[in-house]
Protein backbone atom coordinates (compact mmCIF):
# COMPACT_ATOMS: atom_id res chain seq x y z
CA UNK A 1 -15.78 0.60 4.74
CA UNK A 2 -18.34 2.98 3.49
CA UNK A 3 -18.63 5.24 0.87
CA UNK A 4 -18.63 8.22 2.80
CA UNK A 5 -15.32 6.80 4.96
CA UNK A 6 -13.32 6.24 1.70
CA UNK A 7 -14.71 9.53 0.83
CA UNK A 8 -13.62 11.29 3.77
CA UNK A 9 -10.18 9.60 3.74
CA UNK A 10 -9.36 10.65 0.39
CA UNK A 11 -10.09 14.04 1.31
CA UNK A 12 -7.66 14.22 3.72
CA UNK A 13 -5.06 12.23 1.90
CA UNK A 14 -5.35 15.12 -0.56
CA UNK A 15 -5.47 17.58 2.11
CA UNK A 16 -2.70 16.35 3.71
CA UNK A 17 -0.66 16.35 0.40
CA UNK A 18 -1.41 19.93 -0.22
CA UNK A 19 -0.12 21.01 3.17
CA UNK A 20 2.77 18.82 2.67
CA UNK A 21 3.49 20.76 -0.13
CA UNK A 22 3.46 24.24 1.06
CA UNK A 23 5.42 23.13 4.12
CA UNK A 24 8.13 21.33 1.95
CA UNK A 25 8.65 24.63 0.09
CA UNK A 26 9.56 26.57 3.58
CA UNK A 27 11.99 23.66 4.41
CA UNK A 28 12.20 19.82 3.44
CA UNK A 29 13.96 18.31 6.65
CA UNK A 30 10.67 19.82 8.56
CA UNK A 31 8.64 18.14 6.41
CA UNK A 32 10.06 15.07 7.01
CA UNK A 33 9.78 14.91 10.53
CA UNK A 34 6.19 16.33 10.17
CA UNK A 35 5.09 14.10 7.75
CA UNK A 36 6.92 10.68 9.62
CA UNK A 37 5.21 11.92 12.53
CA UNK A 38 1.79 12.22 10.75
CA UNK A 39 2.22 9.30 9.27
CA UNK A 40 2.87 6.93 12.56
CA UNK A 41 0.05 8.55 14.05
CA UNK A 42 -2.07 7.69 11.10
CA UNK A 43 -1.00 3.92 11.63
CA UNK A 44 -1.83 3.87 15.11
CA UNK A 45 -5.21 5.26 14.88
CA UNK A 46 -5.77 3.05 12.23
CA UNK A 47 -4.86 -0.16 13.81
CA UNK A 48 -6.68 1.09 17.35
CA UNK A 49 -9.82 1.16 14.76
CA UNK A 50 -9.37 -2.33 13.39
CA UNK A 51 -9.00 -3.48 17.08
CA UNK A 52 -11.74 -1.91 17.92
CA UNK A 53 -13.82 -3.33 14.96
CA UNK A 54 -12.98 -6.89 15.72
């Protein structure tokens, strides 16, 4: 992984985070399906990646 990747990823971890945030303050049980959601996606795209590496 590259600098810039890790970088990047971090980034958007933190991002993410923030957002998470704000939207738990309007209303938690959204957040959870939001952030489940996210989070699956985030897993699939990853392992599509590491498929596609190999």
């Amino acid at each position: 992984m590259s600098p810039l990747k890790s970088l990047l990823k971090k980034i958007m971890i933190a991002h993410r985070l923030t957002q998470a945030k704000q939207q738990f303050l309007k209303g938690p049980t959204q957040v959870v399906k939001y952030m489940v959601k996210r989070f699956v996606n985030f897993i699939l795209v990853m392992n599509k990646a590491q498929l596609s590496k190999n």
